[in-house]
N, C-alpha and C. Protein backbone atom coordinates (compact mmCIF):
# COMPACT_ATOMS: atom_id res chain seq x y z
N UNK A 1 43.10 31.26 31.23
CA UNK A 1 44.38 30.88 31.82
C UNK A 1 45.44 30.86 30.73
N UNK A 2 46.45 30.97 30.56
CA UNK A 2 47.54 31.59 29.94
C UNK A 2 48.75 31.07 30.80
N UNK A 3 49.85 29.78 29.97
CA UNK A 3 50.72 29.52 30.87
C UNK A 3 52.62 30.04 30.21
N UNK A 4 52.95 30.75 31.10
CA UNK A 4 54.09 31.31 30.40
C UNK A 4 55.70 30.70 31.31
N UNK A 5 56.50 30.49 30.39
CA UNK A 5 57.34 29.78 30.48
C UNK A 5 58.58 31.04 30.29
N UNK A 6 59.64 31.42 31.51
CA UNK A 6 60.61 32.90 30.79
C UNK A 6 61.44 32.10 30.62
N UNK A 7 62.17 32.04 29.35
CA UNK A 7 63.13 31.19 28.51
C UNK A 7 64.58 31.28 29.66
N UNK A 8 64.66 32.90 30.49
CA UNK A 8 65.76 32.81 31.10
C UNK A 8 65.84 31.66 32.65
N UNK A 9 64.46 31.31 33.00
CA UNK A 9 63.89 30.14 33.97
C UNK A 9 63.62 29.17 33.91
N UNK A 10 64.40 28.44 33.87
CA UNK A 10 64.56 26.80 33.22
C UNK A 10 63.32 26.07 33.84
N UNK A 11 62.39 25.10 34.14
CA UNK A 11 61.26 24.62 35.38
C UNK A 11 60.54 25.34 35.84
N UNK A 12 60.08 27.05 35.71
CA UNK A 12 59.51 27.91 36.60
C UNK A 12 58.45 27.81 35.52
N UNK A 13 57.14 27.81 36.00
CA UNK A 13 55.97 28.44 35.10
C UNK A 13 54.88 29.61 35.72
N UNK A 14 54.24 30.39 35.10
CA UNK A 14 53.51 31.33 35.66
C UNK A 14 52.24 30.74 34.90
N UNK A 15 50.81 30.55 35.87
CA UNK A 15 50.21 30.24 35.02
C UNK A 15 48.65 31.25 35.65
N UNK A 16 48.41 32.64 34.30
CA UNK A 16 47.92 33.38 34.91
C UNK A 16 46.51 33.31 34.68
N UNK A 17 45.86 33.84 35.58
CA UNK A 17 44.10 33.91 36.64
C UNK A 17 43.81 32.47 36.23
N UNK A 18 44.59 31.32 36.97
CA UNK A 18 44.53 29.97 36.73
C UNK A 18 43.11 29.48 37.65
N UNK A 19 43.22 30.23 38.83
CA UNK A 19 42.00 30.02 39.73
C UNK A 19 41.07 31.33 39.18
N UNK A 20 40.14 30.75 39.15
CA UNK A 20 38.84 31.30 38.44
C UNK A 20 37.66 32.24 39.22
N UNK A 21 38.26 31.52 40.87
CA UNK A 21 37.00 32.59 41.80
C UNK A 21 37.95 32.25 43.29
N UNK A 22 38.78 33.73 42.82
CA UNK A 22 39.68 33.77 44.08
C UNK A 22 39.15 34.26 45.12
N UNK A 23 37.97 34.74 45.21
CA UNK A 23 37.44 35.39 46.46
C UNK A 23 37.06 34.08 47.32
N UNK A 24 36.73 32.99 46.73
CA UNK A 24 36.10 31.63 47.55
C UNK A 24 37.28 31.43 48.02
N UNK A 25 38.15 30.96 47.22
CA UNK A 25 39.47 30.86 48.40
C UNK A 25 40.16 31.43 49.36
N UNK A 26 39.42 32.76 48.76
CA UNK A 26 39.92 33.57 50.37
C UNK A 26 39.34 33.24 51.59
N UNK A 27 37.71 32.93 51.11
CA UNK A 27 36.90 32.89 52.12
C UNK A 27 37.40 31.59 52.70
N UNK A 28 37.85 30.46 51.85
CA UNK A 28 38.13 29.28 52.84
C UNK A 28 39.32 29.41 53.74
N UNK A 29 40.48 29.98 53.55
CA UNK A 29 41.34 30.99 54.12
C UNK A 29 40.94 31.34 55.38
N UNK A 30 39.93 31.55 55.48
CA UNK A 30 39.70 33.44 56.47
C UNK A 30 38.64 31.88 57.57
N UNK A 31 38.52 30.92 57.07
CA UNK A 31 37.66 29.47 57.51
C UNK A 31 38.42 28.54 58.31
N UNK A 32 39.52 28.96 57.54
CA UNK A 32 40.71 27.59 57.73
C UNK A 32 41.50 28.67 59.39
N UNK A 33 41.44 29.76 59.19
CA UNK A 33 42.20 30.36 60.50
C UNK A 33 41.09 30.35 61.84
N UNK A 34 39.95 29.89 61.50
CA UNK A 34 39.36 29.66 62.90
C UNK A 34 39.76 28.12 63.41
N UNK A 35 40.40 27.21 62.97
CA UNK A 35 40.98 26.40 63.59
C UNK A 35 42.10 26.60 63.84
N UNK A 36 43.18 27.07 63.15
CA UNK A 36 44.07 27.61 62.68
C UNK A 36 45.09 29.27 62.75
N UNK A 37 44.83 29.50 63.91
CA UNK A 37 44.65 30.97 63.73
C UNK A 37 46.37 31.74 63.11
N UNK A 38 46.44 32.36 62.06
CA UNK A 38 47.60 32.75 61.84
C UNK A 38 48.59 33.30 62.58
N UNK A 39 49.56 33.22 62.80
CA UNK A 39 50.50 33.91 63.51
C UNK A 39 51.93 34.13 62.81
N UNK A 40 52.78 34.77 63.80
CA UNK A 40 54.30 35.48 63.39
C UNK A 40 55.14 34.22 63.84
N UNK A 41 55.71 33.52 63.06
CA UNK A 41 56.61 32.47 63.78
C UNK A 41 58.05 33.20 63.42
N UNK A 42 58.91 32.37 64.61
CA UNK A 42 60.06 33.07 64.78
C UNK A 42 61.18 32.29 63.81
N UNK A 43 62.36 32.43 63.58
CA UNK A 43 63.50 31.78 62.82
C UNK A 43 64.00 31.16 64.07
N UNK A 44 65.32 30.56 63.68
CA UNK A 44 65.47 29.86 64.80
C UNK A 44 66.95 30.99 65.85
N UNK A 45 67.07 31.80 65.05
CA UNK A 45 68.04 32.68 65.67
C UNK A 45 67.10 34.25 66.41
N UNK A 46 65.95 33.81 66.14
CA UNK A 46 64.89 34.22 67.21
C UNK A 46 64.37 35.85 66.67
N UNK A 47 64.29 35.87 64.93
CA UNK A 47 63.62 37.45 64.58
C UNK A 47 62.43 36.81 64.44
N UNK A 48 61.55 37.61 64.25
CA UNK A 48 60.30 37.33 64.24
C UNK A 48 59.62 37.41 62.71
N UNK A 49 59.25 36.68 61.59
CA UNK A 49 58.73 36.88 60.75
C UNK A 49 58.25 37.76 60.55
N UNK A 50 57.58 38.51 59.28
CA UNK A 50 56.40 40.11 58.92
C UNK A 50 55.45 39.59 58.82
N UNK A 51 55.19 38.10 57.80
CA UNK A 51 54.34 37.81 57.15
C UNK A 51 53.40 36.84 58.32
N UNK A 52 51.67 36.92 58.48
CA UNK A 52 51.66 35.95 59.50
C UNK A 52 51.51 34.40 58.69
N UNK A 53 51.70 33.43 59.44
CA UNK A 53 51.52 31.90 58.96
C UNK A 53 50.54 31.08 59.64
N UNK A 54 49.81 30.41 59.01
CA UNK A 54 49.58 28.99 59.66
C UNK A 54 49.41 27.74 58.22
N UNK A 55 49.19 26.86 58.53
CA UNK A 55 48.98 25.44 57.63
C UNK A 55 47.46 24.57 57.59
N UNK A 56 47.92 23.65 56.57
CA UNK A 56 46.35 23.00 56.63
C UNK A 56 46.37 21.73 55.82
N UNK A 57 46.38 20.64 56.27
CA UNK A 57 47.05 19.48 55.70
C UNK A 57 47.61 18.27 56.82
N UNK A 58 47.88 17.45 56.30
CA UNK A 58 48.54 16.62 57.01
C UNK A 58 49.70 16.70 58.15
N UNK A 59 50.22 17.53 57.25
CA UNK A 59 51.81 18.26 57.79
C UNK A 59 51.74 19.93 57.59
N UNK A 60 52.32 20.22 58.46
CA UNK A 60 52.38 22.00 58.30
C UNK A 60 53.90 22.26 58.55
N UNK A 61 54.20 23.48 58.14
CA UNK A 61 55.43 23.62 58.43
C UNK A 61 55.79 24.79 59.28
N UNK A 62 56.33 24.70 60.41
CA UNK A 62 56.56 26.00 61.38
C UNK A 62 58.21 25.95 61.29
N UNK A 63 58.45 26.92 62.12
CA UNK A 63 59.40 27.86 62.29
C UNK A 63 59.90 28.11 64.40
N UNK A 64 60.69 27.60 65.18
CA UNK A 64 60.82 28.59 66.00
C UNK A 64 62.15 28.04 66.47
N UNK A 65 62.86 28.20 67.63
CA UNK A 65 64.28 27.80 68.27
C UNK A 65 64.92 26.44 67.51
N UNK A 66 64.07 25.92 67.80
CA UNK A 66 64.14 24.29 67.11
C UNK A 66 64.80 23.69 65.70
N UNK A 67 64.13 25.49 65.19
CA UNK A 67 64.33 25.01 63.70
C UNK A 67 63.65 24.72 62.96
N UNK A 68 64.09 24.82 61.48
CA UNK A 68 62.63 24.83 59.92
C UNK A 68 62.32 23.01 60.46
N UNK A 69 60.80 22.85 60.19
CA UNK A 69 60.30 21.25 60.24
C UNK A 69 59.02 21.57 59.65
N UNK A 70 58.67 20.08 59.65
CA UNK A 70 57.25 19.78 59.51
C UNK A 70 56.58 18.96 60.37
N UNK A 71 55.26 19.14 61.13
CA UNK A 71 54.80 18.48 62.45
C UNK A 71 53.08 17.91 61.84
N UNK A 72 52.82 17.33 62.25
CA UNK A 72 51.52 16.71 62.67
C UNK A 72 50.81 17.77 63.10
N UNK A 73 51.16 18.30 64.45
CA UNK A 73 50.17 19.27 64.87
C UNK A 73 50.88 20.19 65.42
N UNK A 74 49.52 21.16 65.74
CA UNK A 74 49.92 22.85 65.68
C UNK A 74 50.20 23.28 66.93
N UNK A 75 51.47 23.76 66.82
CA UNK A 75 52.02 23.95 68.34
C UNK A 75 51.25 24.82 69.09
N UNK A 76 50.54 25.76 68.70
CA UNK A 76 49.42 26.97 69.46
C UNK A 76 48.31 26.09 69.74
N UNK A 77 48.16 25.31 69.47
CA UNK A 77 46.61 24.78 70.05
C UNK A 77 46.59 23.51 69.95
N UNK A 78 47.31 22.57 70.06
CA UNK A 78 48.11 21.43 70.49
C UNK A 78 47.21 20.43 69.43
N UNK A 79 46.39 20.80 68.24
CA UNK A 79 45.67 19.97 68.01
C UNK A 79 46.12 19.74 66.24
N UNK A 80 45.89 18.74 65.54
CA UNK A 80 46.20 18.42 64.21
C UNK A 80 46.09 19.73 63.23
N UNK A 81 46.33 20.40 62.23
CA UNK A 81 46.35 21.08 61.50
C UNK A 81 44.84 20.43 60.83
N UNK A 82 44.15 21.44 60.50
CA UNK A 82 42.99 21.36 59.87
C UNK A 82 43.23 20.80 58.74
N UNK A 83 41.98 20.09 57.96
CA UNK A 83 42.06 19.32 56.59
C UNK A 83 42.28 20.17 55.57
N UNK A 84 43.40 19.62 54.88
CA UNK A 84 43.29 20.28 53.25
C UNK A 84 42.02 20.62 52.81
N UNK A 85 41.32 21.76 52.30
CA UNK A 85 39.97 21.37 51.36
C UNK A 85 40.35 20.95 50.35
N UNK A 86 39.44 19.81 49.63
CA UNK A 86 39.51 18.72 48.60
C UNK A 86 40.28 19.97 47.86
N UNK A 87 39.40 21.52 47.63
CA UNK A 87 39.89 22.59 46.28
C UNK A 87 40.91 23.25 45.98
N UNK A 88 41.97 23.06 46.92
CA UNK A 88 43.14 23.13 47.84
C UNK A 88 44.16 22.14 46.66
N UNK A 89 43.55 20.48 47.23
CA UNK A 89 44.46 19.98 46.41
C UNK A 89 44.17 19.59 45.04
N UNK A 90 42.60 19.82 44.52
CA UNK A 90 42.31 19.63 43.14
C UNK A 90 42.97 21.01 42.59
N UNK A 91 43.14 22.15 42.87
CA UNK A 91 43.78 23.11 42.10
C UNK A 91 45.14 22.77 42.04
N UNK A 92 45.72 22.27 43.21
CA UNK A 92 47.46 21.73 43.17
C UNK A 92 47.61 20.97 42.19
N UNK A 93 46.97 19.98 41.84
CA UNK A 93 47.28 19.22 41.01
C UNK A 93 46.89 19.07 39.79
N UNK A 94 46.05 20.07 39.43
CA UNK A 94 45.58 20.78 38.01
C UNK A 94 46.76 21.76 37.68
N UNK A 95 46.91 22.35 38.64
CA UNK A 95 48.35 23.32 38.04
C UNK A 95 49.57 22.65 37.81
N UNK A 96 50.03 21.63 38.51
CA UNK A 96 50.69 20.91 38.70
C UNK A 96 51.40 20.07 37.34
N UNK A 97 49.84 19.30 36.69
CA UNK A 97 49.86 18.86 35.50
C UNK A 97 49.67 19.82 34.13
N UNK A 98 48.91 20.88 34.35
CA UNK A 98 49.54 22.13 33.41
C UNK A 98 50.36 22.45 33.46
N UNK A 99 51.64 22.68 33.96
CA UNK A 99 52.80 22.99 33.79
C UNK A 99 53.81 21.55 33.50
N UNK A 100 53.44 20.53 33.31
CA UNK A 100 54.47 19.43 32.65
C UNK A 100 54.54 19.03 33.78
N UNK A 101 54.16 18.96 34.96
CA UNK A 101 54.82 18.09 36.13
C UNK A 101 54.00 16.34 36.46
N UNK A 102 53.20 16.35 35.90
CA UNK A 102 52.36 15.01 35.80
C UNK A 102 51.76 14.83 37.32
N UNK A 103 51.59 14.11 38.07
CA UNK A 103 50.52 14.30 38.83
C UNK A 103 51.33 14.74 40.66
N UNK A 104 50.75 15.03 40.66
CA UNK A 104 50.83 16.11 42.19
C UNK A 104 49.92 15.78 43.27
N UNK A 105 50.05 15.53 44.53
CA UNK A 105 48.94 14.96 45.69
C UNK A 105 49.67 16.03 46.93
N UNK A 106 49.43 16.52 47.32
CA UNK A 106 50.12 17.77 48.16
C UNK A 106 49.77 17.41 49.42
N UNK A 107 50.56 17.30 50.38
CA UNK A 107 49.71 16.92 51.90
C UNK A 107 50.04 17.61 52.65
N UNK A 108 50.79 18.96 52.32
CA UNK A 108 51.28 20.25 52.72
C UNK A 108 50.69 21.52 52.25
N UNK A 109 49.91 22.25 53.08
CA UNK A 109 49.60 23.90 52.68
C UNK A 109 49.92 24.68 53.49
N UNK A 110 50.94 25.72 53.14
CA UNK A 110 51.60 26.59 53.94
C UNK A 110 50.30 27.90 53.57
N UNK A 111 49.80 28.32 54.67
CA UNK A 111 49.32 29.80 54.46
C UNK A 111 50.04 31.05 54.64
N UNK A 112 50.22 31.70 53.92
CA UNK A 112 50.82 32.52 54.19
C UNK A 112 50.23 34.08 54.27
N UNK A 113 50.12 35.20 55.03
CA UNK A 113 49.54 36.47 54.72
C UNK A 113 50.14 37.62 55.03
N UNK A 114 50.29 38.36 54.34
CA UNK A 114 51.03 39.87 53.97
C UNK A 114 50.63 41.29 54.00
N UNK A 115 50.61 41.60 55.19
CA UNK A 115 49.75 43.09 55.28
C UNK A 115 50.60 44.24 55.66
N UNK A 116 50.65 45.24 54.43
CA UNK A 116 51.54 45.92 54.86
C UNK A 116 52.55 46.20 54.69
N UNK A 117 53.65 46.35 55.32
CA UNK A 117 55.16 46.20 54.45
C UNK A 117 55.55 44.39 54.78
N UNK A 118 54.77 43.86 55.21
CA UNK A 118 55.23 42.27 55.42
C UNK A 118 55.70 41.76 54.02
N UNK A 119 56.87 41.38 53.98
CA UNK A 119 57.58 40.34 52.70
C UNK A 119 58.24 39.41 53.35
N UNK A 120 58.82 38.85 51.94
CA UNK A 120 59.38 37.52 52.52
C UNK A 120 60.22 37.57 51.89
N UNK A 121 62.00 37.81 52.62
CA UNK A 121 63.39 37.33 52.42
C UNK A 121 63.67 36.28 51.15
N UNK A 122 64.68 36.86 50.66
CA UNK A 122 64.75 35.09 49.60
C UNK A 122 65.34 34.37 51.04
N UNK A 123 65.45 32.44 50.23
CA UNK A 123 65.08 31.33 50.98
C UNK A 123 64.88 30.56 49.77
N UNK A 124 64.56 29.18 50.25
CA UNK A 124 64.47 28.04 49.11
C UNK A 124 63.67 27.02 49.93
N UNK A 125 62.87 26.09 49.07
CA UNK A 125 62.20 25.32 50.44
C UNK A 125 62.89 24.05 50.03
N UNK A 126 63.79 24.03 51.17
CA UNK A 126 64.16 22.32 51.33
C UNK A 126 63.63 21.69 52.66
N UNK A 127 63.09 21.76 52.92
CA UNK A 127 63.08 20.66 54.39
C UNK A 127 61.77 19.77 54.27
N UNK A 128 61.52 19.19 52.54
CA UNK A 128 60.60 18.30 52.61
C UNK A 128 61.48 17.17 52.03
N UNK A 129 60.88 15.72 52.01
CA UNK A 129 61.51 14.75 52.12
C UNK A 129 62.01 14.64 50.13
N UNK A 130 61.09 14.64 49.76
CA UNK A 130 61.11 14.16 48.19
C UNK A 130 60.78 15.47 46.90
N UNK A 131 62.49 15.52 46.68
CA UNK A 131 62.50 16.89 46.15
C UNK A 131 62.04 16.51 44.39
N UNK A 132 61.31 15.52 44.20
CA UNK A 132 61.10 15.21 42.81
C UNK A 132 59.59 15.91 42.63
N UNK A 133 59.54 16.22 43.44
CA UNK A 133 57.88 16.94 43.62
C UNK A 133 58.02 18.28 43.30
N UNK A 134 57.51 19.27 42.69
CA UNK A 134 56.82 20.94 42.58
C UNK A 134 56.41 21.04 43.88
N UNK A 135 56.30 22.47 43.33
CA UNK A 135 56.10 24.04 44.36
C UNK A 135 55.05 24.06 44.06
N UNK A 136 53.73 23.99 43.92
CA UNK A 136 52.58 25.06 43.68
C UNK A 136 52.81 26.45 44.56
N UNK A 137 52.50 27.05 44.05
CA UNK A 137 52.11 29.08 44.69
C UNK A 137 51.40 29.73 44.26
N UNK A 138 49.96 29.77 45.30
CA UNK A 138 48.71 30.50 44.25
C UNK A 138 48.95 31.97 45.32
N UNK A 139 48.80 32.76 44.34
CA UNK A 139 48.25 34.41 44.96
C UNK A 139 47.01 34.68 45.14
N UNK A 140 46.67 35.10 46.14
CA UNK A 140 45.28 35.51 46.19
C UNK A 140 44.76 37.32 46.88
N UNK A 141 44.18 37.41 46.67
CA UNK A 141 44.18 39.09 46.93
C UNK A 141 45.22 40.56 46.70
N UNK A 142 45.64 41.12 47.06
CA UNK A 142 46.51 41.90 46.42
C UNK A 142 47.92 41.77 45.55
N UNK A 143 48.08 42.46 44.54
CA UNK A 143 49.00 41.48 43.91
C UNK A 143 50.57 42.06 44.37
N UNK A 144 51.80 41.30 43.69
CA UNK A 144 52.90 41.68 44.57
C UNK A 144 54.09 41.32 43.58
N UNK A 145 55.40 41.50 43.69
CA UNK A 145 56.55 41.24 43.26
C UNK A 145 56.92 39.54 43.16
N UNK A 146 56.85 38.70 42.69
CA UNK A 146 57.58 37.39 43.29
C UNK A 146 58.98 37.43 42.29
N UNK A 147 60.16 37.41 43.41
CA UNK A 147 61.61 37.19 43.19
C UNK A 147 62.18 36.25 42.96
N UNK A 148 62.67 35.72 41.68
CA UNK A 148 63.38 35.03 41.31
C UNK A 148 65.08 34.82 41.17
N UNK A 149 65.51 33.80 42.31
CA UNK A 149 66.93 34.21 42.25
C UNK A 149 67.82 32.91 41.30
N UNK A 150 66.94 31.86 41.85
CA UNK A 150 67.81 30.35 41.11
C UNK A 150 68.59 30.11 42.12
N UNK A 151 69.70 28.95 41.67
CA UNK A 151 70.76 28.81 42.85
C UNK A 151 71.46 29.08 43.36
N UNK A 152 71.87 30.75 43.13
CA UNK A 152 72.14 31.18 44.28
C UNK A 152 71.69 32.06 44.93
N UNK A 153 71.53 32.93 45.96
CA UNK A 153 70.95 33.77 46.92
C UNK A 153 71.77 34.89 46.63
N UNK A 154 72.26 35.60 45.24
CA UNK A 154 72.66 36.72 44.96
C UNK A 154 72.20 36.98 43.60
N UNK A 155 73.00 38.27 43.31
CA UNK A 155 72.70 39.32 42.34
C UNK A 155 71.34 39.42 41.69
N UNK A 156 70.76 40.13 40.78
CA UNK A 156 69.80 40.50 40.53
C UNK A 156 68.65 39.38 40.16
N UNK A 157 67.18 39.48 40.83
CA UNK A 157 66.54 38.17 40.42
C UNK A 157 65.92 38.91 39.39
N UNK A 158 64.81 37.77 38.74
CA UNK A 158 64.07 37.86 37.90
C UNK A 158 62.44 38.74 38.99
N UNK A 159 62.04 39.71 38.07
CA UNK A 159 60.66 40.10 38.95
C UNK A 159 59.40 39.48 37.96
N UNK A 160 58.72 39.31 38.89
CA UNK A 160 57.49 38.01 37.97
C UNK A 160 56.25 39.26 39.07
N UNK A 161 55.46 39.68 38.35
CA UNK A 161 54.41 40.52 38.75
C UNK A 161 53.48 39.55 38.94
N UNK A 162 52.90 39.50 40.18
CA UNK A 162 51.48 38.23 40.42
C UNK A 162 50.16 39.12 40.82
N UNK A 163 48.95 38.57 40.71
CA UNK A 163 47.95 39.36 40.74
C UNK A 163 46.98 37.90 41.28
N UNK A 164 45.52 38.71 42.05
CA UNK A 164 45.55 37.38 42.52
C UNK A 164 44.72 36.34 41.28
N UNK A 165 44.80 35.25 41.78
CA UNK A 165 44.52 33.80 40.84
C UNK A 165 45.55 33.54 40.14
N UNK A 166 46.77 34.14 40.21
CA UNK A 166 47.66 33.44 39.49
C UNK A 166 48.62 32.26 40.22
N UNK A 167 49.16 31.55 39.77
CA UNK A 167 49.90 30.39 40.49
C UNK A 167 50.79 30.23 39.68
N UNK A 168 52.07 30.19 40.39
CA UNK A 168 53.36 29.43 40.18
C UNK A 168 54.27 28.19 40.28
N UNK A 169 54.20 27.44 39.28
CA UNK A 169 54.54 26.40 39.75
C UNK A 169 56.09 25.74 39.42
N UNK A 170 57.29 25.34 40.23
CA UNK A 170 58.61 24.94 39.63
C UNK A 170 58.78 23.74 40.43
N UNK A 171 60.04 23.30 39.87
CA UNK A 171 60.15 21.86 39.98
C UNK A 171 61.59 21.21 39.44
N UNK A 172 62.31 20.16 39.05
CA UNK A 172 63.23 19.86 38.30
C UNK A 172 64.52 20.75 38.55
N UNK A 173 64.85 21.06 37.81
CA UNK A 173 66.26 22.15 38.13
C UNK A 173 65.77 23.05 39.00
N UNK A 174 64.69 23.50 38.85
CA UNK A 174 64.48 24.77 39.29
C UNK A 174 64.20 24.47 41.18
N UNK A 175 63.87 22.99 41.39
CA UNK A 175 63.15 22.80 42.85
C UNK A 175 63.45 23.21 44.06
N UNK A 176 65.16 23.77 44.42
CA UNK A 176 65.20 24.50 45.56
C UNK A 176 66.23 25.96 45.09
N UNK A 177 65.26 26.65 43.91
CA UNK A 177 66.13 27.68 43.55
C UNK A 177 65.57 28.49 44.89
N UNK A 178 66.26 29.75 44.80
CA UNK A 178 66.03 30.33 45.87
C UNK A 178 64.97 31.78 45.20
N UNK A 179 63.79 32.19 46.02
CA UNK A 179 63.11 32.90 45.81
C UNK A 179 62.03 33.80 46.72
N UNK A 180 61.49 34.91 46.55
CA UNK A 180 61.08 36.38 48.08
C UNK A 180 60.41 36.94 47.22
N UNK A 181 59.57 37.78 48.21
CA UNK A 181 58.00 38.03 47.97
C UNK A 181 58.25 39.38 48.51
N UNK A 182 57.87 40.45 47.69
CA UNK A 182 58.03 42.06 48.21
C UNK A 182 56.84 41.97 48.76
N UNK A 183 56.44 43.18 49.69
CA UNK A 183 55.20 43.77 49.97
C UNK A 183 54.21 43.91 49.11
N UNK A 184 52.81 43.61 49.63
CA UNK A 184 51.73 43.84 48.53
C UNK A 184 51.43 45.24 48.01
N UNK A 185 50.95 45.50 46.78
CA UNK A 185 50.76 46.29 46.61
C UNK A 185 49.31 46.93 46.89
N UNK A 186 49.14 46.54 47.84
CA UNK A 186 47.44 46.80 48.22
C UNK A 186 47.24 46.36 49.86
N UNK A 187 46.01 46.39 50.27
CA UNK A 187 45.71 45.79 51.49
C UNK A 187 46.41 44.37 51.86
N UNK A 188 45.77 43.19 51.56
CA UNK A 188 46.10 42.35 52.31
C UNK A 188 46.91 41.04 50.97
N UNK A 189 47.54 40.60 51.16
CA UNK A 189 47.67 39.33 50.12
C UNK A 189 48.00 37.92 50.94
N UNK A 190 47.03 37.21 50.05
CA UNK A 190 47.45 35.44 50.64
C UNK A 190 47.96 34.79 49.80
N UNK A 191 48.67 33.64 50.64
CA UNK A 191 49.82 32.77 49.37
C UNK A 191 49.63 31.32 49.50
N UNK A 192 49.08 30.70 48.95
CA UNK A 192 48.88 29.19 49.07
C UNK A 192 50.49 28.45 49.11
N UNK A 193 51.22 27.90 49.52
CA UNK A 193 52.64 27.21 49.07
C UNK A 193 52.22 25.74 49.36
N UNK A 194 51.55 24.68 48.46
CA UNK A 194 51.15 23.32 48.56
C UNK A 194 52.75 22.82 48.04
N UNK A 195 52.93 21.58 48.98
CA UNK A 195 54.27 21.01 48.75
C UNK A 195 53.79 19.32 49.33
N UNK A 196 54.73 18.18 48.84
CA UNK A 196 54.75 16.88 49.20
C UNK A 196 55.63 17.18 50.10
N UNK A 197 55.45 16.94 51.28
CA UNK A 197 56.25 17.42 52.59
C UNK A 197 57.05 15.68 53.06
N UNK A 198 55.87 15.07 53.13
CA UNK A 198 56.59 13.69 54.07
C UNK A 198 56.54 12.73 53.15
């Protein structure tokens, strides 16, 4: 593991093949969607996402008319979002504290998956309660572009090449910079996004 800090990214860290046996996490992934099953959630001005989603945690975070939130349970199958696995949040908070952020308890996992030309728009995540908390972002399977814009949602970002097992973690200045995910460069890619939601 190798943790790199770009002098021009104030709070952002890359910390690379931090997870050690990314195929298990896929598999808990590919575990977590039989309760869970991924889907296309909509914005609230009604396009339809590329990338599919679901969650796994306390709180999950969807998307549809309503608007960005975080719920208890999963609107497709009316039932609680499946449990964090313990490895879920022991990696959150190992990365968490490798990158200077001191301790991390995540009760939020956004899944995210990318097949195809599916990316993800810049955006910034605000709609959790306590912005003194990090981002964790682990990659898993094909690797991809991650876009760095900062605070504002223009001109040229920073490109940070991810491959999977690597994880990103920001926080402090950096906590609702704004940042987008090109297409994978391969078959399929998954994105862990662990956050203190409530």
């Amino acid at each position: 593991m190798s943790l790199m800090a770009d002098p021009e990214i104030v709070d952002l860290y890359v910390l690379r093949r931090f997870v050690t046996a990314p195929a298990a996490f896929v598999q808990m992934v590919v575990t977590l969607y039989e309760s869970a099953p991924p889907r296309r959630m909509q914005t609230p001005g009604g396009r339809l996402m590329s990338s599919e989603m679901t969650n796994c945690g306390a709180l999950g975070w969807v998307s549809d008319h309503a608007g960005y939130r975080y719920v208890t349970q999963d609107p497709l199958t009316g039932s609680a979002w499946p449990e964090m696995p313990e490895a879920f949040r022991d990696l959150a908070g190992r990365a968490a504290l490798a990158a200077g952020f001191g301790i991390f308890e995540p009760d939020a996992c956004l899944i995210n998956c990318y097949r195809g030309p599916a990316q993800m728009g810049a955006h910034r995540d605000a709609d959790e309660r306590d912005f003194s908390q990090p981002i964790v972002s682990v990659s898993l399977g094909a690797p991809a572009y991650f876009l760095w814009y900062g605070a504002q949602r223009r001109g040229s970002p920073a490109k940070l090449w991810l491959e999977s097992g690597d994880v990103v973690v920001w926080g402090r200045s950096a906590r609702k910079g704004y940042h987008a995910v090109q297409r994978p460069q391969g078959e399929v890619r998954y994105n862990l996004t662990l956050r203190k939601a409530g």
